[in-house]
Protein backbone atom coordinates (compact mmCIF):
# COMPACT_ATOMS: atom_id res chain seq x y z
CA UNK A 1 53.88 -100.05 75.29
CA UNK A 2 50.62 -99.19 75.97
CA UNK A 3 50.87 -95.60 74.37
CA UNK A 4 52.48 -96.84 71.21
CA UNK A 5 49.39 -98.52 71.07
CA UNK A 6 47.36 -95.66 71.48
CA UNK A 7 50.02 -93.73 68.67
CA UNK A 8 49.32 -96.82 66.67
CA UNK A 9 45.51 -97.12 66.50
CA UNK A 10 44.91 -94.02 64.03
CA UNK A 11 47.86 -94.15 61.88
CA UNK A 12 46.93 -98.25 61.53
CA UNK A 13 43.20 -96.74 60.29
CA UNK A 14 44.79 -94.17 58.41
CA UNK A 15 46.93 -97.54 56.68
CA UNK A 16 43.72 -99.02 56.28
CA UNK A 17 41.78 -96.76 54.37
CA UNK A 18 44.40 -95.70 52.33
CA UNK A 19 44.21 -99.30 50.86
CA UNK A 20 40.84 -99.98 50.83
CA UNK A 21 38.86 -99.81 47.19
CA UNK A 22 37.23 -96.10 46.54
CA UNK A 23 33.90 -97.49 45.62
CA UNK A 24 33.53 -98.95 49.41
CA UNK A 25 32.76 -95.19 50.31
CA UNK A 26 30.74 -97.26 53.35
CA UNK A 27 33.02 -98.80 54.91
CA UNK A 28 36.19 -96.39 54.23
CA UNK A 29 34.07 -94.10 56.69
CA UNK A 30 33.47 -96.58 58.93
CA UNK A 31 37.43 -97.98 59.25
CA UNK A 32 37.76 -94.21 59.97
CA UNK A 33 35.40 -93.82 62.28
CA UNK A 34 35.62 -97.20 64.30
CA UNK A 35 39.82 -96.36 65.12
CA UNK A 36 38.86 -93.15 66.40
CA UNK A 37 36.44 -94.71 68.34
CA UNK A 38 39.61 -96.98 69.55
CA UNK A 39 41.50 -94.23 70.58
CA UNK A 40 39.18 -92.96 72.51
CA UNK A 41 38.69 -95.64 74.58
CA UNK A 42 41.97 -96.37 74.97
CA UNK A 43 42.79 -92.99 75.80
CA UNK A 44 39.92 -93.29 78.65
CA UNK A 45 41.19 -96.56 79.50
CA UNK A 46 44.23 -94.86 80.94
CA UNK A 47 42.71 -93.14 83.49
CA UNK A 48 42.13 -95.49 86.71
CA UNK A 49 45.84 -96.02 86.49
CA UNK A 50 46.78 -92.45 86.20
CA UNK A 51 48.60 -91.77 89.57
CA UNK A 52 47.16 -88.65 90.25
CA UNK A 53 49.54 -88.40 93.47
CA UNK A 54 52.58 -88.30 90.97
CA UNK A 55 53.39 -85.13 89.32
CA UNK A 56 56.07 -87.02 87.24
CA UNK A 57 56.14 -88.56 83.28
CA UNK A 58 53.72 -91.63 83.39
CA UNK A 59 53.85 -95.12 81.04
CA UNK A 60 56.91 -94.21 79.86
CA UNK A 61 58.75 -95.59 77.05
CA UNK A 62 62.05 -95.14 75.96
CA UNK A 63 63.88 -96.42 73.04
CA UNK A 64 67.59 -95.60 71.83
CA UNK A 65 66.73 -94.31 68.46
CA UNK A 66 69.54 -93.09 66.32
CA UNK A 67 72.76 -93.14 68.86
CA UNK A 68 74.81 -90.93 66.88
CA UNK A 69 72.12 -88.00 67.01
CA UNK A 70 71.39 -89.07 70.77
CA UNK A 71 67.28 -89.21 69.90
CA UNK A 72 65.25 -91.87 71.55
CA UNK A 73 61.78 -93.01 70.83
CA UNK A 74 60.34 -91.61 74.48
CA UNK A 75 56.89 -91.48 75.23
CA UNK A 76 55.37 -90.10 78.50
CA UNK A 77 52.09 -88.00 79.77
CA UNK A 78 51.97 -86.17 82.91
CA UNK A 79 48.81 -84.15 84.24
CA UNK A 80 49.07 -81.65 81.55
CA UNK A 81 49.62 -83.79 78.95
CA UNK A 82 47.23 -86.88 79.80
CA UNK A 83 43.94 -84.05 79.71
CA UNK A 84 45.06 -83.12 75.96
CA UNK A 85 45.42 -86.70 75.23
CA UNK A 86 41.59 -87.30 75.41
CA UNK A 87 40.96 -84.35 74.10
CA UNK A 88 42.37 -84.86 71.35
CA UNK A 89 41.03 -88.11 70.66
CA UNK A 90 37.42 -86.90 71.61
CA UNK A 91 37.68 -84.23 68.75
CA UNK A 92 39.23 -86.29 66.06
CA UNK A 93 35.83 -88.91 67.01
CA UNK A 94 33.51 -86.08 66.73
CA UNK A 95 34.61 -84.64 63.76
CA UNK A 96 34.77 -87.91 61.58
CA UNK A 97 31.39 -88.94 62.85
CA UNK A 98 30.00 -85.56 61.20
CA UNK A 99 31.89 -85.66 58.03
CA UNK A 100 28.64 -85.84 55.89
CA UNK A 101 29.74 -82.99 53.83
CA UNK A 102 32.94 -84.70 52.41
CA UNK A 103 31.62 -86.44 49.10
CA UNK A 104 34.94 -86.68 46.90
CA UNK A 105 38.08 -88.06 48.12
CA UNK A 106 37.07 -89.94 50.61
CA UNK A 107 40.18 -92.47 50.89
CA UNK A 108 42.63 -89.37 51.21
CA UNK A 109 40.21 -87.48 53.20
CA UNK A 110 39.79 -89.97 56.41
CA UNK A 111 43.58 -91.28 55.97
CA UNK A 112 44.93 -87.50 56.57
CA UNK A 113 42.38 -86.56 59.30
CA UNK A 114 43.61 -89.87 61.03
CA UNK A 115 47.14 -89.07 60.20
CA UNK A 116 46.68 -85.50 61.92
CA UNK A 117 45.35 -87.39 65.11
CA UNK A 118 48.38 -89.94 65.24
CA UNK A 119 50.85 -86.25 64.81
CA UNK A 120 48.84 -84.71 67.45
CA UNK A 121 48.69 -87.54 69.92
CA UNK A 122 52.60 -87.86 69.25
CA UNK A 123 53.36 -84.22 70.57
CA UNK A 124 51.40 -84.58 73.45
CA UNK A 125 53.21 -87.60 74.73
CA UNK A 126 57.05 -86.97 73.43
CA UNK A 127 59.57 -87.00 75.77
CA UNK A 128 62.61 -86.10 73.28
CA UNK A 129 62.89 -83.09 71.63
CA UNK A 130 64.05 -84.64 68.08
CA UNK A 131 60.63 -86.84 68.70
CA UNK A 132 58.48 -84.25 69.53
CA UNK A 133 59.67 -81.74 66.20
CA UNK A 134 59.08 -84.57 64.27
CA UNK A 135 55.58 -85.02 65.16
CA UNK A 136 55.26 -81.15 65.25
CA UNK A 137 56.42 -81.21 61.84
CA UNK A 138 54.03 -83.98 60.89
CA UNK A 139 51.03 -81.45 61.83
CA UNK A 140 51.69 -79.11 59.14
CA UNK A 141 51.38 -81.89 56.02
CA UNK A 142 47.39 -83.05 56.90
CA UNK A 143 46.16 -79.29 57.40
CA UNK A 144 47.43 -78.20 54.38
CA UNK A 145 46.21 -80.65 52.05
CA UNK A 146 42.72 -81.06 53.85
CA UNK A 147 42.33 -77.27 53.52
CA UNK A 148 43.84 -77.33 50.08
CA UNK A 149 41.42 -80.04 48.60
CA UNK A 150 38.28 -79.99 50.51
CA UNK A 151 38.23 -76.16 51.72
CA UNK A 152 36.39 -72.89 50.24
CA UNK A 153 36.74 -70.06 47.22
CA UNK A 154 39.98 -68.84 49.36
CA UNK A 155 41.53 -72.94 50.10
CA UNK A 156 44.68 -72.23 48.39
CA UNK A 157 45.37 -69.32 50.13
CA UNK A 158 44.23 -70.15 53.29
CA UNK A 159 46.63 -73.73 52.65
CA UNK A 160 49.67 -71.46 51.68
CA UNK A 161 48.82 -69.18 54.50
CA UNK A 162 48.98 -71.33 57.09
CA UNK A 163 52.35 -73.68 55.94
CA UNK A 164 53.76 -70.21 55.68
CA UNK A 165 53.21 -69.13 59.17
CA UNK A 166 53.50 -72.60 61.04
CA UNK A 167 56.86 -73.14 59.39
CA UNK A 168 58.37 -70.43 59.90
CA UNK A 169 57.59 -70.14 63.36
CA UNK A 170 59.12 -73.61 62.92
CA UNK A 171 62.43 -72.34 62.27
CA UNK A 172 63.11 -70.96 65.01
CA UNK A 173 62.07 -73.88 67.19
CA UNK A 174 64.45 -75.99 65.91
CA UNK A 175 67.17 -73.36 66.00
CA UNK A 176 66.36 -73.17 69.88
CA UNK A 177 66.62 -76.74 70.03
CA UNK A 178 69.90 -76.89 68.36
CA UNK A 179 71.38 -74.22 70.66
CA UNK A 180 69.81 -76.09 73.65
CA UNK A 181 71.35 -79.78 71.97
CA UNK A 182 74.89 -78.76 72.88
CA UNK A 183 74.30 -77.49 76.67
CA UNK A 184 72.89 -81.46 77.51
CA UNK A 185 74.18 -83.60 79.89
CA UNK A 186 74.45 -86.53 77.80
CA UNK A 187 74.05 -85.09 74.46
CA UNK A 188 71.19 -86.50 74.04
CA UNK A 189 67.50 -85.15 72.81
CA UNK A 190 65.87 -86.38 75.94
CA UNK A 191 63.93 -83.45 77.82
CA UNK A 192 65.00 -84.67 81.46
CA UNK A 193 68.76 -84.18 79.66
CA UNK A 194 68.48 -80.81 77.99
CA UNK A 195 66.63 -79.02 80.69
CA UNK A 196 69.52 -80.42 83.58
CA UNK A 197 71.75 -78.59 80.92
CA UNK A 198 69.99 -75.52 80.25
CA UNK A 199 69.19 -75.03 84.02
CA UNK A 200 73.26 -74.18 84.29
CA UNK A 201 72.98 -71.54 81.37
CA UNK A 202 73.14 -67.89 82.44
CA UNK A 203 69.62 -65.89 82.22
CA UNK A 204 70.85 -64.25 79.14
CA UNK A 205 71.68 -66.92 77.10
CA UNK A 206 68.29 -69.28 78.59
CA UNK A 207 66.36 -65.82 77.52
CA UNK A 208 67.66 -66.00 73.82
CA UNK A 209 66.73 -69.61 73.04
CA UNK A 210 63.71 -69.08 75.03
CA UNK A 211 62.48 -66.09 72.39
CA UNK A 212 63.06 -68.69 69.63
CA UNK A 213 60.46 -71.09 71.52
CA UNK A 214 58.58 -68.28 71.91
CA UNK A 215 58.30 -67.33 68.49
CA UNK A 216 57.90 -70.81 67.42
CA UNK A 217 55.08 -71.84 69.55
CA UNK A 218 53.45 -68.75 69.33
CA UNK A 219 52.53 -69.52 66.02
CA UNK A 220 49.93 -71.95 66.91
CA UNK A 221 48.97 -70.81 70.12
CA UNK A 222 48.36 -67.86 68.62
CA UNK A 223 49.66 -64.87 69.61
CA UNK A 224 49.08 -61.09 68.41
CA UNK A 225 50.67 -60.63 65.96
CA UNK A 226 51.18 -63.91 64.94
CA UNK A 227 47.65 -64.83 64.38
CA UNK A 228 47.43 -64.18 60.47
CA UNK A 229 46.75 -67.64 59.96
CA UNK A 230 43.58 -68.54 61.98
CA UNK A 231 41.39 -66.77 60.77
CA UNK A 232 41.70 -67.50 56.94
CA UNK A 233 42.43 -71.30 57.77
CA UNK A 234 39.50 -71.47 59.88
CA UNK A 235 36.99 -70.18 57.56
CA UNK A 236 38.05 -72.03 54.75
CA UNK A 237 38.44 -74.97 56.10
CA UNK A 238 35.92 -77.94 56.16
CA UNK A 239 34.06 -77.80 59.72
CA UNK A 240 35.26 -80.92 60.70
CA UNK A 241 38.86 -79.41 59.80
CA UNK A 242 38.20 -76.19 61.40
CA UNK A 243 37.56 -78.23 64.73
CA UNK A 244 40.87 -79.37 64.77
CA UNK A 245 42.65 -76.61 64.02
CA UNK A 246 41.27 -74.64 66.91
CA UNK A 247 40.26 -77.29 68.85
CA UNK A 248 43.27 -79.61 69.02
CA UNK A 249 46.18 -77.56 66.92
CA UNK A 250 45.96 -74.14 69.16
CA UNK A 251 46.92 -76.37 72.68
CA UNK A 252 49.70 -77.66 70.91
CA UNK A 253 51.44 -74.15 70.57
CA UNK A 254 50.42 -73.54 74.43
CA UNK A 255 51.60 -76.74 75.24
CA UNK A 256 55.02 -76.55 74.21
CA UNK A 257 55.22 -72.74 75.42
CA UNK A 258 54.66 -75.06 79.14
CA UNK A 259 57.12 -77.36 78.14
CA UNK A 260 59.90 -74.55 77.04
CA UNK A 261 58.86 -72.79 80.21
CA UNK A 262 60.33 -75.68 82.14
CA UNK A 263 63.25 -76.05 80.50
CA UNK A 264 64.16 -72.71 80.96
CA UNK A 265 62.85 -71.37 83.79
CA UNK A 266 64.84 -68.65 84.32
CA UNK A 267 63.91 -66.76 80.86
CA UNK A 268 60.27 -67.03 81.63
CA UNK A 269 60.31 -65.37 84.75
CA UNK A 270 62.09 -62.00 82.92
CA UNK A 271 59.19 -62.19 80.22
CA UNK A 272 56.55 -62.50 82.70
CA UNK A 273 55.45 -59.08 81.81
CA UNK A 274 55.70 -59.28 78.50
CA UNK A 275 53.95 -62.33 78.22
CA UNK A 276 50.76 -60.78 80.55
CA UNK A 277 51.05 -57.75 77.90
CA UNK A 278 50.65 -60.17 74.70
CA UNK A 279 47.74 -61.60 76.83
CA UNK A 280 45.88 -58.98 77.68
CA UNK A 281 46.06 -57.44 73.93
CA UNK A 282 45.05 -61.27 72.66
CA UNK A 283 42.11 -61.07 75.16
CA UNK A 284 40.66 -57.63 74.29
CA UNK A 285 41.36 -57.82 70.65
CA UNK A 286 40.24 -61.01 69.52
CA UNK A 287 37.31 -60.51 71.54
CA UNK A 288 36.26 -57.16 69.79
CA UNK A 289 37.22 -57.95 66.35
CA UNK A 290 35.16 -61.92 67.60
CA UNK A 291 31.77 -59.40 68.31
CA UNK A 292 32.54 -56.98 64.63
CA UNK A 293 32.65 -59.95 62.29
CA UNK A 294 29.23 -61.06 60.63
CA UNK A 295 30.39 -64.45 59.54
CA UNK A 296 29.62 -67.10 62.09
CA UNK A 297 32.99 -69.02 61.96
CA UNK A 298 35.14 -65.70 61.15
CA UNK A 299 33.92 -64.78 64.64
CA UNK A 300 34.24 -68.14 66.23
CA UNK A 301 38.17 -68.13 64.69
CA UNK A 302 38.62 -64.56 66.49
CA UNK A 303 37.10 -65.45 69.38
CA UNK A 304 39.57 -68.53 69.60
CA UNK A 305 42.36 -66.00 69.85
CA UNK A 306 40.56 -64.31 72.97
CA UNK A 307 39.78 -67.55 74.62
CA UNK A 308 43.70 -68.62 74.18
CA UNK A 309 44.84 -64.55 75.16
CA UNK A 310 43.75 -66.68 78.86
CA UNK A 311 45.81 -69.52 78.24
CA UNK A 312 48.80 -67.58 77.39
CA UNK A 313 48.14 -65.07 81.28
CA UNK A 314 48.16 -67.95 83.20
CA UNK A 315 51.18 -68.92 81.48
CA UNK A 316 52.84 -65.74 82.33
CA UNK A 317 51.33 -65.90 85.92
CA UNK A 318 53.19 -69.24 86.77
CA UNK A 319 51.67 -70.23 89.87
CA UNK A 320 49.35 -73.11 90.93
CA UNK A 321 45.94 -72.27 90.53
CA UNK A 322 46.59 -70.08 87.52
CA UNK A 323 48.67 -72.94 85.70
CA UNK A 324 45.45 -74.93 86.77
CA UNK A 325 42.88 -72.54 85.15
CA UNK A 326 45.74 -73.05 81.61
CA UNK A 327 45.21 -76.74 81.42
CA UNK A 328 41.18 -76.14 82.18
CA UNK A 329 41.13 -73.77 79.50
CA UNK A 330 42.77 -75.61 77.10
CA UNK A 331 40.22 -78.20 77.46
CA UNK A 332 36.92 -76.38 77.53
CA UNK A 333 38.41 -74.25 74.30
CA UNK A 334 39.17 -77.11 72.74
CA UNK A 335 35.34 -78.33 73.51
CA UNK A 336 33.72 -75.11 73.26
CA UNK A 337 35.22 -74.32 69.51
CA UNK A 338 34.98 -77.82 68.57
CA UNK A 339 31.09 -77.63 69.44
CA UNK A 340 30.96 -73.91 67.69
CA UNK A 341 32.55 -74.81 64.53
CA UNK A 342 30.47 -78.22 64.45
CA UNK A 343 26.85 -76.58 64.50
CA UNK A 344 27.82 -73.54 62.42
CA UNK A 345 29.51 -76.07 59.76
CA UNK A 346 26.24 -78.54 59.62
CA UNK A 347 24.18 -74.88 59.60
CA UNK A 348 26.22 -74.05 56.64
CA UNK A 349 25.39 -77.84 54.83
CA UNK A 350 21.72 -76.80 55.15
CA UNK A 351 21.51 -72.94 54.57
CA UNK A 352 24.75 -72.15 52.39
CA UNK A 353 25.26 -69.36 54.36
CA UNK A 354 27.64 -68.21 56.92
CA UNK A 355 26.13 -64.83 57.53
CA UNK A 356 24.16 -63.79 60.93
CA UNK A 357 22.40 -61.49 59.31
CA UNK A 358 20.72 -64.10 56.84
CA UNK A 359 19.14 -65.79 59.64
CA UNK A 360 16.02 -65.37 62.07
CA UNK A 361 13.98 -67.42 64.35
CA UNK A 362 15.44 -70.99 63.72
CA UNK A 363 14.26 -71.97 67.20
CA UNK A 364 10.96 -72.78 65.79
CA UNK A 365 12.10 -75.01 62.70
CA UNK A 366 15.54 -76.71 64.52
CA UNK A 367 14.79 -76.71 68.26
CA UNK A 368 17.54 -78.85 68.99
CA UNK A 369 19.83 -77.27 66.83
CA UNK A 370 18.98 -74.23 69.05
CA UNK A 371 19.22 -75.52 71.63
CA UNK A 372 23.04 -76.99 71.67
CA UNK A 373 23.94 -73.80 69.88
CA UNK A 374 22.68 -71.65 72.44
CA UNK A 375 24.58 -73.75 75.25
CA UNK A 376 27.68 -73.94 73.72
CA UNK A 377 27.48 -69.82 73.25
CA UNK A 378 26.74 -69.50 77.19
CA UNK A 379 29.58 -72.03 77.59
CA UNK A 380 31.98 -69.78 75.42
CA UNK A 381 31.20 -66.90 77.65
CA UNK A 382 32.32 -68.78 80.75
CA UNK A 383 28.45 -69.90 81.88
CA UNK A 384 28.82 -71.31 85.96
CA UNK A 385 27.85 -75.10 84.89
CA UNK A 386 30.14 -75.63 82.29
CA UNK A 387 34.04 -76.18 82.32
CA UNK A 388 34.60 -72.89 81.26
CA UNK A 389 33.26 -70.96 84.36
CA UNK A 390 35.56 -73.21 86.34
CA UNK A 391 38.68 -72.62 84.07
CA UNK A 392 38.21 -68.69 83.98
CA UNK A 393 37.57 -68.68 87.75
CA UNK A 394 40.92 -70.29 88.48
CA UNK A 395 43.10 -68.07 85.71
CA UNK A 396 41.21 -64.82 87.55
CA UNK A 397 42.46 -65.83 90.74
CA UNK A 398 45.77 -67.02 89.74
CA UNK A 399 46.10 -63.91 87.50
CA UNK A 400 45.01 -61.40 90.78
CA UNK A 401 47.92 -63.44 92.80
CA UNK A 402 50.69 -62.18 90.52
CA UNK A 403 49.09 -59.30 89.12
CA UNK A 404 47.00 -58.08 91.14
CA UNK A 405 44.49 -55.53 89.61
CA UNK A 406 46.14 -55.66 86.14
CA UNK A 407 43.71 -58.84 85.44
CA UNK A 408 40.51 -56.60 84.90
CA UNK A 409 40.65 -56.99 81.16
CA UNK A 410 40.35 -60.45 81.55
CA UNK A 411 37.36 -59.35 83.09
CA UNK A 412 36.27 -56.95 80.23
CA UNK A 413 37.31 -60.07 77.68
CA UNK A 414 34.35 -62.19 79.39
CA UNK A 415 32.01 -58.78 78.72
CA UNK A 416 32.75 -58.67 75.29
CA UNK A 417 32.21 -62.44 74.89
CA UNK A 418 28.72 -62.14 75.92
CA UNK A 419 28.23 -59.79 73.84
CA UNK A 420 28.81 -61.22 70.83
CA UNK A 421 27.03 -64.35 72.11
CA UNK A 422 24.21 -62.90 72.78
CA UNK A 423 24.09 -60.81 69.46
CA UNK A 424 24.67 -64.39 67.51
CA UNK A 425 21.40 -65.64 70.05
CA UNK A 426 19.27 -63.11 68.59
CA UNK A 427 20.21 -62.87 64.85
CA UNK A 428 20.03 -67.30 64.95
CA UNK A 429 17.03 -67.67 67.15
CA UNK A 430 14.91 -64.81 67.12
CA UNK A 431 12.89 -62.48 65.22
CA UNK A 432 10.36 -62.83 62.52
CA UNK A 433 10.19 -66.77 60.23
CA UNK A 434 11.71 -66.05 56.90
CA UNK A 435 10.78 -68.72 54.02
CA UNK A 436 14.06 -69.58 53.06
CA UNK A 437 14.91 -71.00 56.39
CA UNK A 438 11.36 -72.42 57.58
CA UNK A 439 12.29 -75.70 55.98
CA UNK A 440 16.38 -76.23 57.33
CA UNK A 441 16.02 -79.64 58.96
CA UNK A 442 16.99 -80.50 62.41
CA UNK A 443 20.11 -82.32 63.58
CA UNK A 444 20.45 -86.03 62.78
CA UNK A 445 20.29 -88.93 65.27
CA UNK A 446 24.77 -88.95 64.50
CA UNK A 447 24.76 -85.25 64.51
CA UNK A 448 23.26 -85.41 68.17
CA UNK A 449 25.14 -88.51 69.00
CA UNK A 450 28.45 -86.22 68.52
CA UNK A 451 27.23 -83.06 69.43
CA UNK A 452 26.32 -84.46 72.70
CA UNK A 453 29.69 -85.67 73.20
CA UNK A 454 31.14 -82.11 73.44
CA UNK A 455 28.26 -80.18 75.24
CA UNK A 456 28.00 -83.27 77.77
CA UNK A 457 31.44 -83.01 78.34
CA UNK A 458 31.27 -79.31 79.03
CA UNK A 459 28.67 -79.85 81.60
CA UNK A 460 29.82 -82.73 83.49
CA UNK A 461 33.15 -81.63 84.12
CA UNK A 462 31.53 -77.90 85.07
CA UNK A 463 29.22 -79.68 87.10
CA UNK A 464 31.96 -82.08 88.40
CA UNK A 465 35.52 -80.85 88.21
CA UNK A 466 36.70 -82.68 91.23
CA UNK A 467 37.90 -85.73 88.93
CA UNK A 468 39.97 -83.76 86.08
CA UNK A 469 41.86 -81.19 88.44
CA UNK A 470 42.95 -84.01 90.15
CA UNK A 471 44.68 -85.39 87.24
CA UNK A 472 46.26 -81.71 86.76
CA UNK A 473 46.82 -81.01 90.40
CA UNK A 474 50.44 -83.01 90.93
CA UNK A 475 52.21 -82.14 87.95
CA UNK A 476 50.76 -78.30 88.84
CA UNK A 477 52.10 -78.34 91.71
CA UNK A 478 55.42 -79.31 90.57
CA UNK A 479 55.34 -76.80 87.62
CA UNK A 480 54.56 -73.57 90.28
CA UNK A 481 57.49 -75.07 92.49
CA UNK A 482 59.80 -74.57 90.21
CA UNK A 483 59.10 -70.88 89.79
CA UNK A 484 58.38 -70.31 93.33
CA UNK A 485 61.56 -69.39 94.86
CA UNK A 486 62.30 -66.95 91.58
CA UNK A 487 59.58 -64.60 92.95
């Protein structure tokens, strides 16, 4: 039971602090704050009993449900699951602990961040399909209303924007799910059921549900042209907000692309190309319209659909070291736009500003501001000595395997993030003092505390990867043997 527990921990805080008095402003953040603390531990906890010789669904649970339906209460991790587990946790710690900004609202505020943690966690570790739309489903309600309430000029149309998109890429989901309900074994919702009985569909038929998936997921990963979304959301969002959303929401849609991939395996290898085509125009056009944009987290939202353009070619690539490089990405995106969206939001508490242009020479009043800024950028750009290098290196490789020489705009996509990193570097950190920003203040002791978090978790698993891609490494290898003898 010990990942109900984990499931439990936020959505009890998220309980909590919807009861507690408004005037104990105090202590509703620090409820919040203390359960995502929990989770992370917990979360952590997990690891020395991780069997990273088993490929296979760990601490599973499984409860009958609703009989009728056939749905069960299953939870499970694997190696690609367990990684976005922490992840997730990590983020949702971080971005309470620098939730300064958030004045009003405080009781609904922290109960629907928490509540977005608990829906995230439960994707991540569902092992039913019913289970894992209804925590799917449960991601839409927190986003909305935290972008709604606490978000910028644009909040209502960024809210609307987003529900719009994410649900009806929803639709088709759960019409693939139906179709895919009546080919199980057992009638049942359980995956290990409906992928027996879609493995004895005809490619045809496994392609049709699998465009559905396709669709669905794609939504959040995202893919061109399904992308409308981000970039709104993202800017008008609260920071803290905008960290999940790119840091925790986008692996969800990749996620359950690797998921559908396994359940139909035969529909995947047909859109190989066409998912390596979607890539490579994600890659190339996030990253140019990521280096055009003058507003710091309009560009870090673009970039995001660059950085996930690599997810989605390793995806399409299907072998070992490139389905390594996925899960590796996922995590240093998740860190690396988590830490981006983090400095430019407390940036934006102290300057009001979101422009490049209205900046110069901050090195000399925030050093250490700089400082983390500037190392999250490198990292962003794939920097040897962070995770990124490592995950980039791996989806290259695994990319040149299947596609040989096709993979040099993944290449080009790396160029065009360092340039747009470096042209952030100068307008930020360079250049002559101007008054207005001679007296923005430094980061906090918290505001270190958490942005350490991220940037020391960029650099110790760059520095060390040996301990991660060992928790990836089984349930890789069993992913790429599937798809091995379909080449």
């Amino acid at each position: 039971m010990i990942l109900s527990f984990l499931l439990g921990i936020p959505l009890l805080g998220a309980f909590l602090v919807a009861l507690m008095p408004t005037r104990f402003q105090r202590w509703i953040r620090s409820v919040a704050i203390t359960h995502a603390f929990l989770a992370l531990v917990l979360s952590l906890g997990l690891w020395p009993w991780f069997d990273t010789q088993s490929g296979l669904i760990q601490f599973s649970e499984r409860i009958l449900w609703n009989p009728r339906l056939g749905t069960y209460y299953a939870l499970g991790i694997d190696g690609f699951s367990y990684p976005m587990v922490v992840l997730t946790t990590l983020l949702c710690l971080v971005s309470l602990m620098t939730s300064q900004c958030i004045t009003q609202g405080l009781k609904g505020y922290y109960s629907l961040m928490l509540l977005l943690e608990t829906a995230a966690l439960g994707v991540f570790m569902a092992q039913d399909w019913a289970l894992f739309y209804l925590f799917w489903e449960l991601t839409l309600i927190p986003p909305f209303f935290l972008i709604d309430r606490w978000g910028g000029a644009k909040r209502g149309i960024a809210s609307i924007n987003f529900v719009l998109y994410t649900m009806g890429g929803s639709v088709f989901t759960l019409m693939s799910l139906l179709v895919l309900f009546d080919t199980s074994v057992n009638h049942t919702f359980e995956m290990s059921s409906m992928t027996a009985g879609a493995l004895g569909l005809n490619p045809q038929s496994q392609l049709l549900i699998f465009l559905g998936f396709l669709i669905g997921f794609g939504v959040k990963v995202p893919i061109v042209p399904l992308h409308g979304w981000v970039p709104l959301a993202d800017v008008e969002a609260p920071s803290p907000v905008s960290m999940l959303l790119s840091g925790v929401l986008l692996k969800l849609g990749a996620y359950g692309l690797i998921r559908a991939a396994l359940t139909l395996p035969e529909a995947i290898v047909i859109l190989q190309p066409v998912l390596a085509t979607v890539a490579f125009i994600g890659l190339i056009y996030g990253g140019v319209l990521a280096w055009r944009q003058q507003d710091i987290k309009r560009m870090i939202a673009y970039s995001s659909i660059s950085h996930m353009g690599v997810v989605l070619l390793g995806i399409s690539s299907l072998n070992q070291t490139a389905m390594l490089g996925v899960t590796m990405q996922m995590v240093s995106h998740g860190l690396v736009a988590g830490g981006l969206f983090l400095l430019s939001g407390l940036l934006f508490e102290r300057t009001a500003t979101n422009d490049v242009n209205d900046y110069s020479n901050l090195i000399r009043t925030t050093p250490r501001f700089a400082f983390f800024f500037i190392l999250v950028l490198l990292a962003s750009m794939g920097l040897p000595g962070t995770v990124g290098f490592i995950a980039e290196l791996f989806t290259l490789i695994g990319g040149y395997q299947r596609w040989g020489w096709v993979v040099v705009p993944l290449s080009l996509s790396v160029l065009i993030s360092a340039a747009y990193a470096f042209r952030t570097i100068g307008r930020l950190f360079t250049g002559p003092t101007r008054s207005k920003m001679s007296a923005v203040q430094d980061l906090s002791v918290m505001e270190m505390t958490a942005t350490s978090l991220l940037v020391g978790s960029l650099l110790l698993m760059g520095c060390f990867p040996a301990p991660i891609l060992e928790v990836m490494s089984a349930s890789v290898t069993l992913f790429s043997a599937t798809f091995a003898p379909r080449f």
